[in-house]
N, C-alpha and C. Protein backbone atom coordinates (compact mmCIF):
# COMPACT_ATOMS: atom_id res chain seq x y z
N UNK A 1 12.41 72.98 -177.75
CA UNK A 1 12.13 73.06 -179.17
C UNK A 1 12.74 71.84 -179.85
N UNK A 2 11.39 70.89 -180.10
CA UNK A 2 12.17 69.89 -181.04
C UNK A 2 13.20 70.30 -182.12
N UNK A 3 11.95 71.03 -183.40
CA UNK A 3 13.11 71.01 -184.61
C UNK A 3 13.55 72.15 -184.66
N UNK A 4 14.90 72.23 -185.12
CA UNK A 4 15.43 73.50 -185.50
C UNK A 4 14.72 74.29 -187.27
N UNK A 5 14.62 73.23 -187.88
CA UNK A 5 13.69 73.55 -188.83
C UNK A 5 12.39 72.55 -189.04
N UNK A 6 10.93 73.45 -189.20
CA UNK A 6 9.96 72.15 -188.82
C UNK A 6 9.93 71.72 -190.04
N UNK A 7 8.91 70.39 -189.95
CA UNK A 7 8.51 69.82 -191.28
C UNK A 7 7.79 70.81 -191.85
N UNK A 8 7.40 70.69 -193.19
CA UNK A 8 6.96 71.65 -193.92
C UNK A 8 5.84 70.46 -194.82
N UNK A 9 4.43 70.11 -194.64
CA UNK A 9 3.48 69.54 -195.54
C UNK A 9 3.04 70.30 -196.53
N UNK A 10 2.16 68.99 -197.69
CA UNK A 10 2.21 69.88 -198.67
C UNK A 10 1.04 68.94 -199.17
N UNK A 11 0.07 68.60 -199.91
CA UNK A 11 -1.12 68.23 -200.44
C UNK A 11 -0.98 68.02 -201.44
N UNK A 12 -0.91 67.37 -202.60
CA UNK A 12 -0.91 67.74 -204.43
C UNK A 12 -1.89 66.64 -204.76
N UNK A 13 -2.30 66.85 -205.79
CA UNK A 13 -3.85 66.49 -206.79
C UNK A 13 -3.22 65.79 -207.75
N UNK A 14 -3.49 64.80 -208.61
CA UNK A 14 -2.79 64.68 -209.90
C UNK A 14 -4.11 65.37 -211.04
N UNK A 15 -3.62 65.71 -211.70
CA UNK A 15 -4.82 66.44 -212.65
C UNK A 15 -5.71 65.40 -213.20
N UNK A 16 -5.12 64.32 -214.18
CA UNK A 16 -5.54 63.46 -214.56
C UNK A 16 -6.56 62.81 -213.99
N UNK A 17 -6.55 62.11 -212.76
CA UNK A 17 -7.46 61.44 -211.67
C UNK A 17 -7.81 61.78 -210.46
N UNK A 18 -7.15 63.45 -209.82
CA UNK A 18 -7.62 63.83 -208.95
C UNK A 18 -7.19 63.08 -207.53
N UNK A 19 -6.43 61.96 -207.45
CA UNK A 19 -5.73 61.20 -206.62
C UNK A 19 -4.79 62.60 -205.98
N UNK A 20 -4.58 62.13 -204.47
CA UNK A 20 -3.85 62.84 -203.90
C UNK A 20 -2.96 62.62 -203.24
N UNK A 21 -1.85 63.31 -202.63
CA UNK A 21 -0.70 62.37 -201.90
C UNK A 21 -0.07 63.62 -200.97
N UNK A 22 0.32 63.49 -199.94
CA UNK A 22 1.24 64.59 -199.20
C UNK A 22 2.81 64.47 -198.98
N UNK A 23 3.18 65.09 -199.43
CA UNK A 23 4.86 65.32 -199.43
C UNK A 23 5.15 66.34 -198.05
N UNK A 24 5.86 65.71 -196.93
CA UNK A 24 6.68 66.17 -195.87
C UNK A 24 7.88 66.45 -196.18
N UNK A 25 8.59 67.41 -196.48
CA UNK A 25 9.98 68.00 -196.59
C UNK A 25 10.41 68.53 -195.03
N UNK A 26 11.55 67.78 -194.93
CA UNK A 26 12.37 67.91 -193.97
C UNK A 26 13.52 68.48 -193.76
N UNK A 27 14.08 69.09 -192.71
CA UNK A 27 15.82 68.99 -192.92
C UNK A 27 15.91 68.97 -191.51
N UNK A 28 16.57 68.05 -190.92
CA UNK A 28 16.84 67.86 -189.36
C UNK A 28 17.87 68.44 -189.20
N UNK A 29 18.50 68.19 -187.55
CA UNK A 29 19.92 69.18 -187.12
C UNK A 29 20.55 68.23 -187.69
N UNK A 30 21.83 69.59 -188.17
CA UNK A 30 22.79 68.62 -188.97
C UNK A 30 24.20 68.12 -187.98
N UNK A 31 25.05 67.54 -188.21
CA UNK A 31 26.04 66.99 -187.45
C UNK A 31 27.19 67.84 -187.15
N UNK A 32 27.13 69.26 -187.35
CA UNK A 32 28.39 70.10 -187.21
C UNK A 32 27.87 70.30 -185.42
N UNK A 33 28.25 72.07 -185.34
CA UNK A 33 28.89 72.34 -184.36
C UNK A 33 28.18 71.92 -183.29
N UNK A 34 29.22 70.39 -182.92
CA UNK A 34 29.09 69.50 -181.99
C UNK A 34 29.26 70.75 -180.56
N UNK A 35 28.06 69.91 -179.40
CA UNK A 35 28.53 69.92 -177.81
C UNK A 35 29.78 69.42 -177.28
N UNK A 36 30.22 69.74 -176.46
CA UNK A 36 31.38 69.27 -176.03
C UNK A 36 31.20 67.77 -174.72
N UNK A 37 29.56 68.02 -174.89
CA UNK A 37 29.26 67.00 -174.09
C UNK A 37 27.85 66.66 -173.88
N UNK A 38 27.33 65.41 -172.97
CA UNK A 38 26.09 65.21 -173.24
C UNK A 38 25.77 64.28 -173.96
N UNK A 39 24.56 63.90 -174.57
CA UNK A 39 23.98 63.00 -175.10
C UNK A 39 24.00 63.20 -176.57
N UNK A 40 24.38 64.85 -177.05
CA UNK A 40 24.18 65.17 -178.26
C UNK A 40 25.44 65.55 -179.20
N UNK A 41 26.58 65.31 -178.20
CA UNK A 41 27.97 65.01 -178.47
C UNK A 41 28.97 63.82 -179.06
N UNK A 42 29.21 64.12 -180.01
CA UNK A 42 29.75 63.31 -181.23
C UNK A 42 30.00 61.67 -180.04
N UNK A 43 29.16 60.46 -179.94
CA UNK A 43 29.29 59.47 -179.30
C UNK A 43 30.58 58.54 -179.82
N UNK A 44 31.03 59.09 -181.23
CA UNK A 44 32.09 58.14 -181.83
C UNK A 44 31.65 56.87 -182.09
N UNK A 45 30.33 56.86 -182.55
CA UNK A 45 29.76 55.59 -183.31
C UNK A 45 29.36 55.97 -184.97
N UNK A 46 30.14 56.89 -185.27
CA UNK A 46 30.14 57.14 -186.90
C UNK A 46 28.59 57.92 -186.99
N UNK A 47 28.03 58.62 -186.03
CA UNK A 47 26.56 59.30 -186.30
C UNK A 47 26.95 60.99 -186.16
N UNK A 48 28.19 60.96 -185.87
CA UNK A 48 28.00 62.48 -185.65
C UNK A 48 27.77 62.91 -184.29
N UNK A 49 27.88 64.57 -184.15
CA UNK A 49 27.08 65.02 -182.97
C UNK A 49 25.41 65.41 -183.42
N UNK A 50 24.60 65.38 -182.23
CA UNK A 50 23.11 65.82 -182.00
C UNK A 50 22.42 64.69 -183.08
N UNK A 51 22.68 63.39 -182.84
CA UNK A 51 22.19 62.04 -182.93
C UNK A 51 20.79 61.85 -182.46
N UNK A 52 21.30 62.39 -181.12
CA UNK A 52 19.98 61.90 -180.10
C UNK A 52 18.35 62.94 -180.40
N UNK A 53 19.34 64.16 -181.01
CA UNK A 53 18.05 65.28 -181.42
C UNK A 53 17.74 64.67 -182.65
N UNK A 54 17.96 64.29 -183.29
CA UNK A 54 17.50 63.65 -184.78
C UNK A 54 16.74 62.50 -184.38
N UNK A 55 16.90 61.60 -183.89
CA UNK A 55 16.14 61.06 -183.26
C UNK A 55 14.54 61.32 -182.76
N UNK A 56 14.83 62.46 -181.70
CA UNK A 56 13.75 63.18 -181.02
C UNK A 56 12.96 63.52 -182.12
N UNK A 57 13.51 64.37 -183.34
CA UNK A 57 13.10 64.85 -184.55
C UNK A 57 12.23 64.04 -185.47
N UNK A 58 12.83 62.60 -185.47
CA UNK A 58 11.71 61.39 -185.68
C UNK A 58 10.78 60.68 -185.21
N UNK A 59 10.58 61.27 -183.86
CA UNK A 59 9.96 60.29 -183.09
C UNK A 59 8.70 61.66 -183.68
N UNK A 60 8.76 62.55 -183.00
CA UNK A 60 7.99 63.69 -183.52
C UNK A 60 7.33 63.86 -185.05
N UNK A 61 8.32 64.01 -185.86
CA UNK A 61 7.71 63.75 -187.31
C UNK A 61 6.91 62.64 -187.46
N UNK A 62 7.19 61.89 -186.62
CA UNK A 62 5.81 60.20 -187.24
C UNK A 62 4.56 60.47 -186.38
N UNK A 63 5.02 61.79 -184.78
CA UNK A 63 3.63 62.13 -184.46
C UNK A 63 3.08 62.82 -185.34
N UNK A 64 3.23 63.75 -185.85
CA UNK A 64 3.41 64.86 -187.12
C UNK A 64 2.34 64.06 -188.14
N UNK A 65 2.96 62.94 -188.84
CA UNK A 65 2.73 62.17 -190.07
C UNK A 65 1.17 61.34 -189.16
N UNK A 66 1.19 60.62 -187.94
CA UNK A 66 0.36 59.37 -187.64
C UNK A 66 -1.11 60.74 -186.98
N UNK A 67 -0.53 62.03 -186.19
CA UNK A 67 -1.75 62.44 -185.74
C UNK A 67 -2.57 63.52 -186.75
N UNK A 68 -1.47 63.80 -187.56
CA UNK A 68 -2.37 65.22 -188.22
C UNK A 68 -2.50 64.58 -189.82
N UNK A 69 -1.56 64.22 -190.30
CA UNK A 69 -1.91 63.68 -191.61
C UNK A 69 -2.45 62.55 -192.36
N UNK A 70 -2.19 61.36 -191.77
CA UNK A 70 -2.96 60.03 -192.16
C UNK A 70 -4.66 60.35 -192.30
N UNK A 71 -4.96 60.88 -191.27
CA UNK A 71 -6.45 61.08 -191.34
C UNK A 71 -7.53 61.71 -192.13
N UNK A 72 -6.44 62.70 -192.77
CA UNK A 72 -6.50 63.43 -193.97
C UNK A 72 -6.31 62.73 -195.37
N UNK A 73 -5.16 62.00 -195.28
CA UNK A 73 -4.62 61.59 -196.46
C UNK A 73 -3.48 60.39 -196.18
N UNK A 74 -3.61 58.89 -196.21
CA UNK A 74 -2.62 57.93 -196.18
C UNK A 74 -1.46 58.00 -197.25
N UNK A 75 -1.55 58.29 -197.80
CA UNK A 75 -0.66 58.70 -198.84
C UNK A 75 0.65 60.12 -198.52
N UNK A 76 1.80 59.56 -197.72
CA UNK A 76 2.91 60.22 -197.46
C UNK A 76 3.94 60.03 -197.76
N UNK A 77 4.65 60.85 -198.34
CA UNK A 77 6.15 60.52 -198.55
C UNK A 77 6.86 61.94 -197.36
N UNK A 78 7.93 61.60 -197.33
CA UNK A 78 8.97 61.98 -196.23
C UNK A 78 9.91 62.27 -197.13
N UNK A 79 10.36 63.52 -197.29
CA UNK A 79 11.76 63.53 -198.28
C UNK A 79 12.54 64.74 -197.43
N UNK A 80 13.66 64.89 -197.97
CA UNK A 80 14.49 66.00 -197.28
C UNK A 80 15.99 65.74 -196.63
N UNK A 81 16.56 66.46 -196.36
CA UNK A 81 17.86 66.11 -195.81
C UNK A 81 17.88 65.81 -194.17
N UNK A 82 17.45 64.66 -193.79
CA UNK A 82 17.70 63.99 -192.55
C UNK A 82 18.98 64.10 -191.83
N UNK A 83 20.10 64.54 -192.75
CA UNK A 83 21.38 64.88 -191.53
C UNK A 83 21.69 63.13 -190.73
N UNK A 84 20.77 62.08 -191.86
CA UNK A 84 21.47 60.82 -191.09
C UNK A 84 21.75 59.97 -192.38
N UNK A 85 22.83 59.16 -192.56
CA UNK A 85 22.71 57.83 -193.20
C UNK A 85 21.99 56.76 -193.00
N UNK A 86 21.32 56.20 -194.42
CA UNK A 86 20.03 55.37 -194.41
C UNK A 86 20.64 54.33 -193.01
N UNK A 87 21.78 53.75 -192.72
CA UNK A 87 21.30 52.78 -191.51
C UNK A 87 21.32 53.53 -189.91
N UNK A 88 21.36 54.80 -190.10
CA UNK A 88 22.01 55.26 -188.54
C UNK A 88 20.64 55.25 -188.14
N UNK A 89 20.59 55.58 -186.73
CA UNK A 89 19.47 55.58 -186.05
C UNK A 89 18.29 56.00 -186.17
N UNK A 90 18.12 57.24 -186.75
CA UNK A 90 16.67 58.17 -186.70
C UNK A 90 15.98 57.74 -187.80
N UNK A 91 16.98 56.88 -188.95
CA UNK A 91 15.75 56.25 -190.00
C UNK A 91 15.22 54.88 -189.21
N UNK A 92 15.92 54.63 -188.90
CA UNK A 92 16.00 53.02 -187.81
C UNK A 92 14.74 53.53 -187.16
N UNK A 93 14.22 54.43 -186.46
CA UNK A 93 13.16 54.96 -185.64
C UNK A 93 12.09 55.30 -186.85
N UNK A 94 11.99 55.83 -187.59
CA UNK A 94 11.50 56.18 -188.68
C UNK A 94 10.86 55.01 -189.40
N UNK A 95 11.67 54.12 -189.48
CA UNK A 95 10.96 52.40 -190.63
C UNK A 95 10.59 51.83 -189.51
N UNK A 96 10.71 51.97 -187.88
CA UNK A 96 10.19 50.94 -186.56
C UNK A 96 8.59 51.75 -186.51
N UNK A 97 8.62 53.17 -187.03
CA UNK A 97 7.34 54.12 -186.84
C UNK A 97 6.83 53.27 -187.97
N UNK A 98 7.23 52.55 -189.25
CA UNK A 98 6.14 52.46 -190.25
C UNK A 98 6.09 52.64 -191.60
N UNK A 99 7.10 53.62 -191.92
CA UNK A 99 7.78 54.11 -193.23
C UNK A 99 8.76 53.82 -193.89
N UNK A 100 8.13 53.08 -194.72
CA UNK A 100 9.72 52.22 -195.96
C UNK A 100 11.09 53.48 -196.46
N UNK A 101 11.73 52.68 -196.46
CA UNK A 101 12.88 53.67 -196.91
C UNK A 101 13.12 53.47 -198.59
N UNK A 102 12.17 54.20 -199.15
CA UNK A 102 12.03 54.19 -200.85
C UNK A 102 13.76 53.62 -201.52
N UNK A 103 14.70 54.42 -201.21
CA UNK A 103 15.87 54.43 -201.53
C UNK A 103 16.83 53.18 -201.44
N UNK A 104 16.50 52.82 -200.05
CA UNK A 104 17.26 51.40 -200.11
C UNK A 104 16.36 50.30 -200.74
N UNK A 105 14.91 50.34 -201.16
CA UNK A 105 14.32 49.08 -202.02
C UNK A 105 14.53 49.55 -203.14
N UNK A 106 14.91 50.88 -203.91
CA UNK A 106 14.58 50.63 -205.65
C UNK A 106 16.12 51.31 -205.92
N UNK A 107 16.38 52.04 -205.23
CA UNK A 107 17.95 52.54 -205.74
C UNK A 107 19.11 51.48 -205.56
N UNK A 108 19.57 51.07 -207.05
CA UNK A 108 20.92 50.17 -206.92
C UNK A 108 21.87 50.87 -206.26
N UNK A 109 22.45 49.85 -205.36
CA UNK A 109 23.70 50.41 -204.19
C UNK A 109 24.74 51.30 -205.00
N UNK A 110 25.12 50.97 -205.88
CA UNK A 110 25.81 52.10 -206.30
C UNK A 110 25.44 53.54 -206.76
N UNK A 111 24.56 53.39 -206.69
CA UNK A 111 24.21 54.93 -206.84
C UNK A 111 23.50 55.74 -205.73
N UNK A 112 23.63 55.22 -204.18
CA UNK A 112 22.87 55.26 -203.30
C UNK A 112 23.54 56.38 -202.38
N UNK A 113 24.01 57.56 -203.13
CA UNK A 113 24.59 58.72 -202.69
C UNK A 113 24.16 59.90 -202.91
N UNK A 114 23.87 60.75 -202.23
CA UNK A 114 23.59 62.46 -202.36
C UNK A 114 24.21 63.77 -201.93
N UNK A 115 25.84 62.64 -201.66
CA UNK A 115 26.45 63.75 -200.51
C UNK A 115 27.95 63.64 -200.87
N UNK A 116 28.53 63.83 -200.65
CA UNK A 116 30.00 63.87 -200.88
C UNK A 116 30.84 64.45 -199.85
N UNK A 117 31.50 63.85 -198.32
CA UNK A 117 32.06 65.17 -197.71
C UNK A 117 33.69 64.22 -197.71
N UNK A 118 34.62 65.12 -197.71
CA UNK A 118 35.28 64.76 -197.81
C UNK A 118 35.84 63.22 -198.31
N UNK A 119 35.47 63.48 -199.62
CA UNK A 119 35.69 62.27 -200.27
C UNK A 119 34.90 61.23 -200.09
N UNK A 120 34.23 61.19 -199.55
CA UNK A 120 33.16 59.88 -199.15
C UNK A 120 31.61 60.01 -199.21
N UNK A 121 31.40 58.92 -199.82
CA UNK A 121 29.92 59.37 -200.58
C UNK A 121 29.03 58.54 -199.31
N UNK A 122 27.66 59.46 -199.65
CA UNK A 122 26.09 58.70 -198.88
C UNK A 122 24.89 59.09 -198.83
N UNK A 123 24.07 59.03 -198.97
CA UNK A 123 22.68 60.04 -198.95
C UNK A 123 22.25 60.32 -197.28
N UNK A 124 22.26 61.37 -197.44
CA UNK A 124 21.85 62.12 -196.16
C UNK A 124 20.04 62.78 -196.29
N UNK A 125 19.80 62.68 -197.86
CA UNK A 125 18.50 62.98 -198.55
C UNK A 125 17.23 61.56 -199.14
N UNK A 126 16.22 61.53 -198.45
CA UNK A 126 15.69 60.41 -198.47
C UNK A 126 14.39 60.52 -198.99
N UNK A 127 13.89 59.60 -199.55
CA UNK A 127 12.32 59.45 -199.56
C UNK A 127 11.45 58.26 -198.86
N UNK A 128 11.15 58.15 -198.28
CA UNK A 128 10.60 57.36 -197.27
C UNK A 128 8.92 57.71 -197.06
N UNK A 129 7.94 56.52 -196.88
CA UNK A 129 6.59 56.43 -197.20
C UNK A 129 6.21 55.68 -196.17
N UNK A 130 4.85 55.92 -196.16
CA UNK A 130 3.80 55.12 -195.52
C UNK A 130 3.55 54.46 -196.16
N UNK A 131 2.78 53.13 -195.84
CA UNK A 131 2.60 51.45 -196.50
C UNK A 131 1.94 51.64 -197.23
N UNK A 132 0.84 53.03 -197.14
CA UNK A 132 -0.16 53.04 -198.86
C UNK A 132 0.87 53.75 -200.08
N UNK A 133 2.01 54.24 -200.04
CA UNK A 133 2.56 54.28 -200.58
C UNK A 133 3.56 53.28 -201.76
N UNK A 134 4.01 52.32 -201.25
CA UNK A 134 4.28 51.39 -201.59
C UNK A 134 4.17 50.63 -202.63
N UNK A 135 2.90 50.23 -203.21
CA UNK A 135 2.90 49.96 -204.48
C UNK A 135 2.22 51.21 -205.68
N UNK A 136 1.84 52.12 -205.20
CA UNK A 136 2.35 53.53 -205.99
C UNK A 136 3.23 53.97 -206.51
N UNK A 137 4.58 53.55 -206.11
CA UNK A 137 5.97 54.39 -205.98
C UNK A 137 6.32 53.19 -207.43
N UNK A 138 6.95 53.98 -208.87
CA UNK A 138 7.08 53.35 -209.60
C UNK A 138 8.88 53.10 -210.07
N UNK A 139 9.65 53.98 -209.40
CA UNK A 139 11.01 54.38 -209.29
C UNK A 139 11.81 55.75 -207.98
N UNK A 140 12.53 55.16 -208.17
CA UNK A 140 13.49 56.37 -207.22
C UNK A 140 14.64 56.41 -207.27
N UNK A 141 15.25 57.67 -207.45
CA UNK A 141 16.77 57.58 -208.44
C UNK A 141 16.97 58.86 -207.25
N UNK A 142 18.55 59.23 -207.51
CA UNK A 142 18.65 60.37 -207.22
C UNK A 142 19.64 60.85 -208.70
N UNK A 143 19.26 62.27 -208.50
CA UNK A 143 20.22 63.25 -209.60
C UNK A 143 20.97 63.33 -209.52
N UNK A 144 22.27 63.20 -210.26
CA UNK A 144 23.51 63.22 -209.61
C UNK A 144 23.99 64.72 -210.46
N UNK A 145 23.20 65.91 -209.72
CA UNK A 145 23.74 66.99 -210.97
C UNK A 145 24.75 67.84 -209.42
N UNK A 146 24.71 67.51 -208.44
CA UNK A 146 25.98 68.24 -207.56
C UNK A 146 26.56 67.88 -206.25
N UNK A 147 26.64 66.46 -206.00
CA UNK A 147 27.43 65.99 -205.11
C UNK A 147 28.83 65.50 -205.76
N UNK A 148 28.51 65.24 -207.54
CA UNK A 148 29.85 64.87 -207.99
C UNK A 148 30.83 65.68 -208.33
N UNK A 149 30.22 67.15 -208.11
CA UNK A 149 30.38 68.48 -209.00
C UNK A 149 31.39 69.31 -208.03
N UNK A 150 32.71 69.84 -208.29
CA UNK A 150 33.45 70.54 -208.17
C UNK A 150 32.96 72.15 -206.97
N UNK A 151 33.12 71.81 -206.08
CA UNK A 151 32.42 73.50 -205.49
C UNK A 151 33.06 74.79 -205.89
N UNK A 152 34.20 74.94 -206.71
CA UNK A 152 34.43 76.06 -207.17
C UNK A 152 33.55 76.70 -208.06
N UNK A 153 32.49 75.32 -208.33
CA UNK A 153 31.20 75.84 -209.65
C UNK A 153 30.20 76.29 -208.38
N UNK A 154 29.75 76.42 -207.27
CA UNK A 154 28.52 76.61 -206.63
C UNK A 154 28.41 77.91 -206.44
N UNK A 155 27.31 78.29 -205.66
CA UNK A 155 26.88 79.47 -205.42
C UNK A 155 27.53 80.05 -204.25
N UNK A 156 28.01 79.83 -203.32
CA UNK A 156 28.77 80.12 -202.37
C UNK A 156 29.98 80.58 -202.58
N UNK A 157 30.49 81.80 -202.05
CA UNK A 157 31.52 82.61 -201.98
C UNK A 157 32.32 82.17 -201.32
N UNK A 158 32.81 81.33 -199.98
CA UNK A 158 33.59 81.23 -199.14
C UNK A 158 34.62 80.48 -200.12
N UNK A 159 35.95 80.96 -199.49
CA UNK A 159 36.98 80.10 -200.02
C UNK A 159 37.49 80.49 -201.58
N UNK A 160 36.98 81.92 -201.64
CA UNK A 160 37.05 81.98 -203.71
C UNK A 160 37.10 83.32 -203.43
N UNK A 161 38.12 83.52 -204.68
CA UNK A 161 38.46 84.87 -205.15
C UNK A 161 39.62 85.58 -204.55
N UNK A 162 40.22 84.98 -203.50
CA UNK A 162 41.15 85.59 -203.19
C UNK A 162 42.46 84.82 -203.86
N UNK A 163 43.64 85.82 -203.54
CA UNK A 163 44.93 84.77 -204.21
C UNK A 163 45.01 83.39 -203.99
N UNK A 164 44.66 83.46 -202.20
CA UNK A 164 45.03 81.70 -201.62
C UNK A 164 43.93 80.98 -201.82
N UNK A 165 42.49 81.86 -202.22
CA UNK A 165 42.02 80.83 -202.10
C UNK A 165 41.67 80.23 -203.89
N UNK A 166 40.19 79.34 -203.92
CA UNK A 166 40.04 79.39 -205.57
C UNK A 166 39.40 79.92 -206.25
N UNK A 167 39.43 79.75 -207.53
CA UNK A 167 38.96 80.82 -208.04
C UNK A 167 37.49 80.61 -208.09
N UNK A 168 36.29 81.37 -208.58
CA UNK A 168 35.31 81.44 -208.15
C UNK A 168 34.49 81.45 -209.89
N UNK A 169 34.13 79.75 -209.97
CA UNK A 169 33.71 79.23 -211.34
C UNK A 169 32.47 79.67 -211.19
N UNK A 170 31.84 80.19 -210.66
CA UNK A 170 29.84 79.90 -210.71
C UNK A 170 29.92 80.25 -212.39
N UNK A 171 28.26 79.25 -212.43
CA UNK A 171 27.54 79.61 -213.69
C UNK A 171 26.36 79.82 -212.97
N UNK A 172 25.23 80.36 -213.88
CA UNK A 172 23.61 80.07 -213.41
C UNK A 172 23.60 78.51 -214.49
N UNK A 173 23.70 77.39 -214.25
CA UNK A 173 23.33 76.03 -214.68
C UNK A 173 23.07 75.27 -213.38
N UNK A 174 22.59 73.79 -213.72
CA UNK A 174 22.04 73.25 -212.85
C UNK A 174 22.67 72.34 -212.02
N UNK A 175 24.39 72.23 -212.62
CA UNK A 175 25.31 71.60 -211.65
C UNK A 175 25.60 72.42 -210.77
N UNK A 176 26.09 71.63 -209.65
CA UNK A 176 26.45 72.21 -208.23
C UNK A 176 25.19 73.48 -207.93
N UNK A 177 24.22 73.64 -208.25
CA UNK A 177 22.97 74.38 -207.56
C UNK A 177 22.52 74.51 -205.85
N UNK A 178 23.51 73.14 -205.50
CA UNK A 178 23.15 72.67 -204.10
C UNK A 178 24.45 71.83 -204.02
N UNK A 179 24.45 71.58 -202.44
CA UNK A 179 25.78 70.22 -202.16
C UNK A 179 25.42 68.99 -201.99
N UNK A 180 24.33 69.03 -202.05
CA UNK A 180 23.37 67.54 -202.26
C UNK A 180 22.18 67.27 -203.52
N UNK A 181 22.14 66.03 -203.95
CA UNK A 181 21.55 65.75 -204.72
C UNK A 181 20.20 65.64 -204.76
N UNK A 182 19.45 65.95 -205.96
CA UNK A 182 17.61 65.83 -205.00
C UNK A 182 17.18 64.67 -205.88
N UNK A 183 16.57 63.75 -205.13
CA UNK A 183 15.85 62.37 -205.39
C UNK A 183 14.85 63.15 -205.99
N UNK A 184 14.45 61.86 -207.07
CA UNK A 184 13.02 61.34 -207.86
C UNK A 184 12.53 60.67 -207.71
N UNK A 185 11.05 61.05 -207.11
CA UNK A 185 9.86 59.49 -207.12
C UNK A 185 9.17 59.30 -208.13
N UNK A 186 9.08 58.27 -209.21
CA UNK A 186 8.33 58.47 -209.65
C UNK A 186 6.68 57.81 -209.03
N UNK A 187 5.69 58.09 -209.45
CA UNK A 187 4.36 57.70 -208.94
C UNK A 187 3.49 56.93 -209.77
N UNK A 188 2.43 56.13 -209.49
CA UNK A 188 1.38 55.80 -209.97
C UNK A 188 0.44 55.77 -209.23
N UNK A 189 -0.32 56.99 -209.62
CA UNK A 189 -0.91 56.85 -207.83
C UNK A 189 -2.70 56.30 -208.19
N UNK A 190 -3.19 55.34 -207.39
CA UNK A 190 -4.09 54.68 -206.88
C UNK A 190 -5.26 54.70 -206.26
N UNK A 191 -6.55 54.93 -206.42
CA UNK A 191 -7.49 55.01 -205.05
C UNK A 191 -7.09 54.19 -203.89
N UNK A 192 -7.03 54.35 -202.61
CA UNK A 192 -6.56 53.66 -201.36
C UNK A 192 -7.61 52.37 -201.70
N UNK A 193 -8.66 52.15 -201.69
CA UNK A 193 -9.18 51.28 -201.78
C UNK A 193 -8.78 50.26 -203.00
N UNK A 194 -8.28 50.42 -203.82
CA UNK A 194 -7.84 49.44 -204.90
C UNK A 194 -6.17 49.16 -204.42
N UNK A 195 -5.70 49.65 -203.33
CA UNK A 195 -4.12 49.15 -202.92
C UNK A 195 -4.30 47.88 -202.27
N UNK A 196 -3.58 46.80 -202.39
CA UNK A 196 -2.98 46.06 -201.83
C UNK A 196 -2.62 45.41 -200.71
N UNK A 197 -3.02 46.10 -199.54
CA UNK A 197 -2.37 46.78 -198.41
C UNK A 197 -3.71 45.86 -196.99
């Protein structure tokens, strides 16, 4: 079993012009409970453990993206929590498959974070396209409404309410909703035949 969670496609129309585009939401294996050994065991090159499955996970998603969806529709974006930093490997496999990494061309480096773990910021959440994408894509930001945000405000119970631990802030608002931040594309989207490309 490649993914532990599959891609999930999706089709949308714009009302206006009827132009269409497909959004792939992702979330690959994430880097916790490492093997104690193997290929998918923390290598100590700053990727984490199950590297090599994220990987596998990309090589697959661009079969995913090149056999079932292009043919349908050139127009793809890739978003979701990849479980990698924009230079580690599986995007590295991912932009060698074909697909720009939206985030590192329009997001200024300083704001090029969606994650926060222990003190150290990075986006682990990406938007990434196929080449008809490209001059469509009119911005890409990410929200910064809960990687900067305190987790005593989130939805999660662990660690709250007891004496030792803290106390347990939730609101229903839109900070800390999640532990990662969700990117914005904006679009202008194009007949394929009037792109560039």
């Amino acid at each position: 079993l490649i993914f532990d969670r599959s891609p999930f496609a999706q089709e949308f129309a714009e009302v206006a012009t009827g132009e269409q585009f497909v959004v792939v939401v992702n979330h690959f294996k994430s880097k916790g409970s490492c093997p104690s050994s193997g290929e998918d065991a923390d290598q100590g090159d700053g990727q984490g453990c199950w590297n090599a499955k994220r990987m596998e996970q990309a090589e697959a998603l661009l079969d995913f993206i090149d056999e079932d969806l292009i043919p349908l529709d050139q127009d793809v974006l890739v978003i979701g929590d990849l479980n990698s930093y924009g230079m580690e490997e599986p995007i590295g496999v991912l932009m060698a498959g074909g697909l720009t990494n939206h985030v590192a061309a329009l997001v200024p480096q300083a704001e090029q974070y969606s994650y926060v773990y222990d003190g150290t910021a990075g986006y682990l959440d990406h938007a990434l396209g196929t080449p008809w994408t490209v001059p469509q894509i009119t911005d890409v930001a990410f929200w910064h409404i809960n990687a900067d945000e305190p987790s005593v405000i989130d939805y999660n119970t662990e660690f709250k309410g007891l004496p030792t631990y803290a106390p347990d802030l939730y609101q229903a608002h839109i900070f800390r909703s999640s532990d990662h931040d969700p990117v914005i594309i904006g679009l202008d989207l194009q007949p394929v035949n009037d792109l560039p490309i």
